[in-house]
N, C-alpha and C. Protein backbone atom coordinates (compact mmCIF):
# COMPACT_ATOMS: atom_id res chain seq x y z
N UNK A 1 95.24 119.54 81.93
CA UNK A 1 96.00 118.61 82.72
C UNK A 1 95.09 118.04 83.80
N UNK A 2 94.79 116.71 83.97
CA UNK A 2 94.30 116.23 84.82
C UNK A 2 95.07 115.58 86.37
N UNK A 3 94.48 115.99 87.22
CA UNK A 3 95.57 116.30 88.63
C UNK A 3 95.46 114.44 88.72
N UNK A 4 96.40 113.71 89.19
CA UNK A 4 95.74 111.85 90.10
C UNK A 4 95.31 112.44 91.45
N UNK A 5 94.85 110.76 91.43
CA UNK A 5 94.56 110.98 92.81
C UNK A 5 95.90 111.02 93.79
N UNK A 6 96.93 110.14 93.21
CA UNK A 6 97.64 110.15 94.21
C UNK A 6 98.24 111.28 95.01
N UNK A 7 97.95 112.94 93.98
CA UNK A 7 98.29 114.02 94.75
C UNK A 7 97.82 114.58 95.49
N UNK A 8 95.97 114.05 95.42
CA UNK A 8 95.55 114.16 96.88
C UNK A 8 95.36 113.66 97.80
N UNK A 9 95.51 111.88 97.93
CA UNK A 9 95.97 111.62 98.93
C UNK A 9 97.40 111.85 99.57
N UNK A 10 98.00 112.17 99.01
CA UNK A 10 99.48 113.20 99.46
C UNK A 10 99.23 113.90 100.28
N UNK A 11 98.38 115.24 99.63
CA UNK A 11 98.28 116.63 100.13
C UNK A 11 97.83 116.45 101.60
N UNK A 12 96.42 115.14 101.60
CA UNK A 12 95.70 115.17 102.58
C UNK A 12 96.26 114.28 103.65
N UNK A 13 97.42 113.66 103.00
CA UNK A 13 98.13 112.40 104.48
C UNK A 13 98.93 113.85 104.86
N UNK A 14 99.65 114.63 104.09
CA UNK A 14 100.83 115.88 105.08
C UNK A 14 99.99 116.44 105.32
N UNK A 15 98.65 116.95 105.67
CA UNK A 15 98.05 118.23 106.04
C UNK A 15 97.45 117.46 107.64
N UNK A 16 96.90 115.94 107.28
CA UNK A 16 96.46 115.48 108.71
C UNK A 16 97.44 114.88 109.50
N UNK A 17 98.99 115.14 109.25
CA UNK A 17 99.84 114.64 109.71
C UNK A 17 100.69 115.64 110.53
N UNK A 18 100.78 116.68 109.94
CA UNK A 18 100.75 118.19 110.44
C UNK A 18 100.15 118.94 111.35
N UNK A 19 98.62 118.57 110.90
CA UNK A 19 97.48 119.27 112.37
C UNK A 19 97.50 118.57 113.28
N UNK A 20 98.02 117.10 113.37
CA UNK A 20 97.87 116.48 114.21
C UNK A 20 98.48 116.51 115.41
N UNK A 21 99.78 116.57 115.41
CA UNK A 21 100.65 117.58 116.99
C UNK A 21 100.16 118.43 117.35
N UNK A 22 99.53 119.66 116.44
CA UNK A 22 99.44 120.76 117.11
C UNK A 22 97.86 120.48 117.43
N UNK A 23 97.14 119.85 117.18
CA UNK A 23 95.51 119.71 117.49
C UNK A 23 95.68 119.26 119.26
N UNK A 24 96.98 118.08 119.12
CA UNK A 24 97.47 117.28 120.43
C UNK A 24 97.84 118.52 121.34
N UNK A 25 98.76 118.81 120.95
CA UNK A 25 99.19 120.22 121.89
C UNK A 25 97.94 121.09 122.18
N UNK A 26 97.32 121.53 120.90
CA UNK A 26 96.67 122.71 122.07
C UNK A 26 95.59 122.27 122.77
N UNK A 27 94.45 121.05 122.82
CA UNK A 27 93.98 119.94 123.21
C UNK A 27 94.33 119.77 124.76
N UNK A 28 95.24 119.27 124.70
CA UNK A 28 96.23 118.82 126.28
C UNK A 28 96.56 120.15 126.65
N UNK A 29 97.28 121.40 126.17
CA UNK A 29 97.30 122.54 126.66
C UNK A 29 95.93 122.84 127.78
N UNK A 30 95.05 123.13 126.66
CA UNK A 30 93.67 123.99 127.35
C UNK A 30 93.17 122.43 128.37
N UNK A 31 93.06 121.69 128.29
CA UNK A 31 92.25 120.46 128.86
C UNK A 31 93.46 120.59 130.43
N UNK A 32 94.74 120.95 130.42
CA UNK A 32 95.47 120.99 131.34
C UNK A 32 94.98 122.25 132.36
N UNK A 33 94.72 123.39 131.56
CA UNK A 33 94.20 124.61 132.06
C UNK A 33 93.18 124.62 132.90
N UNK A 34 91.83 123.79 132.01
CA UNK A 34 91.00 123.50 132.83
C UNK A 34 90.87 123.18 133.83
N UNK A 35 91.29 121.78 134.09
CA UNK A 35 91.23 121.15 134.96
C UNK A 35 92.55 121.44 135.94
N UNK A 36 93.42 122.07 136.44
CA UNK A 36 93.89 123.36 137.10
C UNK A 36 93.14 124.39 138.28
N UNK A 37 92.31 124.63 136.87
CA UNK A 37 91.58 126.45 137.53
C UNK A 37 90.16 125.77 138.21
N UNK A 38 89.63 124.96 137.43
CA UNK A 38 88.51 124.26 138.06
C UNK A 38 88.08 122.68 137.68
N UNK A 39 88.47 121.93 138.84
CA UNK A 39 88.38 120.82 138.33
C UNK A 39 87.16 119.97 138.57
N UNK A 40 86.21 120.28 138.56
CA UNK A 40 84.88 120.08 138.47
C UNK A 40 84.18 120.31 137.15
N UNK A 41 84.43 120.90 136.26
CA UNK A 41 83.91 121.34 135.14
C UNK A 41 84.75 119.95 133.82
N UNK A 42 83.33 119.73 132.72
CA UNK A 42 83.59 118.83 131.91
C UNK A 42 84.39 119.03 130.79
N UNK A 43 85.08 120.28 130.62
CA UNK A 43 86.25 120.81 129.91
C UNK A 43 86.91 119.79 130.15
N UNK A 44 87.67 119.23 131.00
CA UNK A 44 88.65 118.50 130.54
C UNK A 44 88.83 117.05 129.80
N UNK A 45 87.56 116.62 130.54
CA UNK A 45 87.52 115.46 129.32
C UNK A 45 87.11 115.76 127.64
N UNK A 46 86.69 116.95 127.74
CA UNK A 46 86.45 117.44 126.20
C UNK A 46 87.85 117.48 125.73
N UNK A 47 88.45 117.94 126.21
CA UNK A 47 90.01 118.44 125.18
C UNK A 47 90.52 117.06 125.46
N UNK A 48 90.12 116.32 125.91
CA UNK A 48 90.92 114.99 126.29
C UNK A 48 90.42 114.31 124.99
N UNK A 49 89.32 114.34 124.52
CA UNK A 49 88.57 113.80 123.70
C UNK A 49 89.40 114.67 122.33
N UNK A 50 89.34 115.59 121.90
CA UNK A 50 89.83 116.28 120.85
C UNK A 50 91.03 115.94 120.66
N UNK A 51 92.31 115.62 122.04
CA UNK A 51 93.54 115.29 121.85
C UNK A 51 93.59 114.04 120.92
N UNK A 52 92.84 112.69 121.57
CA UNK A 52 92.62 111.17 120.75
C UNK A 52 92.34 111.56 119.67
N UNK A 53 91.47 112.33 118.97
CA UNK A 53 91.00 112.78 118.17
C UNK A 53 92.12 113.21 117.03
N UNK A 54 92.99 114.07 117.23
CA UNK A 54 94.03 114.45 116.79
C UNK A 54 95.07 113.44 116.46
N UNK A 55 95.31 112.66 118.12
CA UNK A 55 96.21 111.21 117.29
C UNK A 55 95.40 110.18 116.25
N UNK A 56 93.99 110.12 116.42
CA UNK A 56 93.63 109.18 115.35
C UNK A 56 93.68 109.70 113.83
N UNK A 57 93.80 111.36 113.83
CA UNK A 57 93.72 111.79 112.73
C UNK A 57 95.01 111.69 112.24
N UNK A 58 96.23 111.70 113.24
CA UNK A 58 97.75 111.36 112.67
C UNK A 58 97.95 110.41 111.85
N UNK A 59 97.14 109.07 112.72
CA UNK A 59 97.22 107.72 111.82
C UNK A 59 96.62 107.83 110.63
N UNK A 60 95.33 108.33 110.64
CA UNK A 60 94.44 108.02 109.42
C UNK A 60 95.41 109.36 107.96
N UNK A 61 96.15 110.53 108.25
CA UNK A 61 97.16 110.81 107.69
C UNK A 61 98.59 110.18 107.12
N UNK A 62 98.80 109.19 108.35
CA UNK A 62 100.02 108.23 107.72
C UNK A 62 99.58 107.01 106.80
N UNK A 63 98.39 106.74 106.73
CA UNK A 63 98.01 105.87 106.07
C UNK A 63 97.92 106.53 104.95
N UNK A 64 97.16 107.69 104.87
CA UNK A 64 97.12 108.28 103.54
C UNK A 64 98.39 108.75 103.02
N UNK A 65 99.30 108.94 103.91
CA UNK A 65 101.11 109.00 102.86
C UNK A 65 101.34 107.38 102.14
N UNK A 66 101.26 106.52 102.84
CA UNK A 66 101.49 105.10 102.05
C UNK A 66 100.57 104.63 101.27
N UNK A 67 99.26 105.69 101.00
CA UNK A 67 98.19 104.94 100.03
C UNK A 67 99.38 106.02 98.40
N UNK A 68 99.10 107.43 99.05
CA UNK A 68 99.69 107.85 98.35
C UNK A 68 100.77 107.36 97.63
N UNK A 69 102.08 107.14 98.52
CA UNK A 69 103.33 106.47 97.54
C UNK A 69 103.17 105.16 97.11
N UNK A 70 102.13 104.43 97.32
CA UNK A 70 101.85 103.43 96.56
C UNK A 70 100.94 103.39 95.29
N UNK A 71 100.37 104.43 95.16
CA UNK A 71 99.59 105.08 94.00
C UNK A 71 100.64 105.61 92.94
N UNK A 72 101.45 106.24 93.82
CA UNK A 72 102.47 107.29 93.12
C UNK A 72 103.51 106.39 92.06
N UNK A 73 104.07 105.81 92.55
CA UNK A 73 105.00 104.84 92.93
C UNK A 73 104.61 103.46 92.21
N UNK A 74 103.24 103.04 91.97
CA UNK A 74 103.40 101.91 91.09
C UNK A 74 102.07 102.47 90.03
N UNK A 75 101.19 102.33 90.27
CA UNK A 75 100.01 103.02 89.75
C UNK A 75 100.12 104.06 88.46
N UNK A 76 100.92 104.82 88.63
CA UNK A 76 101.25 105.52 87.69
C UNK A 76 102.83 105.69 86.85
N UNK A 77 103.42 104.80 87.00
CA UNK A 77 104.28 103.88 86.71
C UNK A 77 105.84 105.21 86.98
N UNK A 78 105.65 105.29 88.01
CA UNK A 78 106.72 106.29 88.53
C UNK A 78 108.16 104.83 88.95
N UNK A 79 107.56 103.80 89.13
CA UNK A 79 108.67 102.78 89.11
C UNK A 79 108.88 102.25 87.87
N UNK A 80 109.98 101.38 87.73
CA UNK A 80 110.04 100.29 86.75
C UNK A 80 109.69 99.52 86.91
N UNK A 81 108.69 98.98 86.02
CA UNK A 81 107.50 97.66 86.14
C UNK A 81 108.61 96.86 85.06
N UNK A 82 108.73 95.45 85.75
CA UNK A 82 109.44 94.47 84.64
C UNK A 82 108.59 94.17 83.45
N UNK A 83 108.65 94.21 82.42
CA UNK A 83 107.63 93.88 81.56
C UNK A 83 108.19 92.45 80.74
N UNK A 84 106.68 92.35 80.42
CA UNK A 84 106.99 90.76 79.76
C UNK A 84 107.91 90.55 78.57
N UNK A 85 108.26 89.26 78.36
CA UNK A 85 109.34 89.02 77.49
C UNK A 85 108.90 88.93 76.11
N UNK A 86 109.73 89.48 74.83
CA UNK A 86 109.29 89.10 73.79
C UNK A 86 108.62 88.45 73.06
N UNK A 87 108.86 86.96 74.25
CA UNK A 87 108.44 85.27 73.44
C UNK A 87 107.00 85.40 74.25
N UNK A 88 106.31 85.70 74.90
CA UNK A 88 105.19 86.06 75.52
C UNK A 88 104.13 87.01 75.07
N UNK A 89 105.41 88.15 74.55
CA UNK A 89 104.22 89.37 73.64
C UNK A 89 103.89 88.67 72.25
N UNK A 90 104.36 87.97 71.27
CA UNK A 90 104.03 87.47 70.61
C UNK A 90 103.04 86.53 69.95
N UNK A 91 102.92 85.64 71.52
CA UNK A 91 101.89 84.59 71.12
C UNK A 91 100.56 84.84 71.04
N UNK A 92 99.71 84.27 69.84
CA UNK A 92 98.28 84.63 70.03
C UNK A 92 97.44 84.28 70.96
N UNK A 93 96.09 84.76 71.01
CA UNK A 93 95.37 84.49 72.27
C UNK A 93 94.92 83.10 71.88
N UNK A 94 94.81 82.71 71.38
CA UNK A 94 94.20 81.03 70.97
C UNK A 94 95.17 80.39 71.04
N UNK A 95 96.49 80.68 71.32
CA UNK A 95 97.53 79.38 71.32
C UNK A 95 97.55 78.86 72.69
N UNK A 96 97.64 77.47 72.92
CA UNK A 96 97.65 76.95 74.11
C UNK A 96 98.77 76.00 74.53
């Protein structure tokens, strides 16, 4: 059985769509900590940096759910594709 692709751009839009709150959370958590206990130290723009980081990885995950269901979904003909009409399948390729 050969896997599509569309099941791994699936897997990989819910997995970066998933880490992505909690990358945000603990990010802004510790970067909050830091800069708290000592706010002189470059910890906090680091986790500040990892937080963006985390939301850009959300997006680049939601994109990969709609590459996915559009793979899924027409690509591998999980929809109904209208198909051509009788009087069309018929004609030869030289008729004009």
């Amino acid at each position: 059985m050969k896997y599509k692709n569309a099941a791994g751009l699936y897997v990989g839009g819910i997995s970066f769509t998933l880490a992505s709150p909690l990358i945000v959370f603990i990010a802004m958590t510790f970067g909050t900590r830091a800069a708290i206990s000592n706010p002189s130290t470059d910890l906090t723009v680091l986790f500040m940096g990892i937080g963006i980081l985390g939301g850009l990885l959300g997006i680049v995950g939601i994109i990969l759910l709609i590459g996915a269901t559009y793979r899924a979904l027409v690509k591998i003909d999980a929809l109904q594709v209208m198909r051509p009409s009788s009087d069309r399948e018929n004609w030869s390729a030289d008729r004009r």
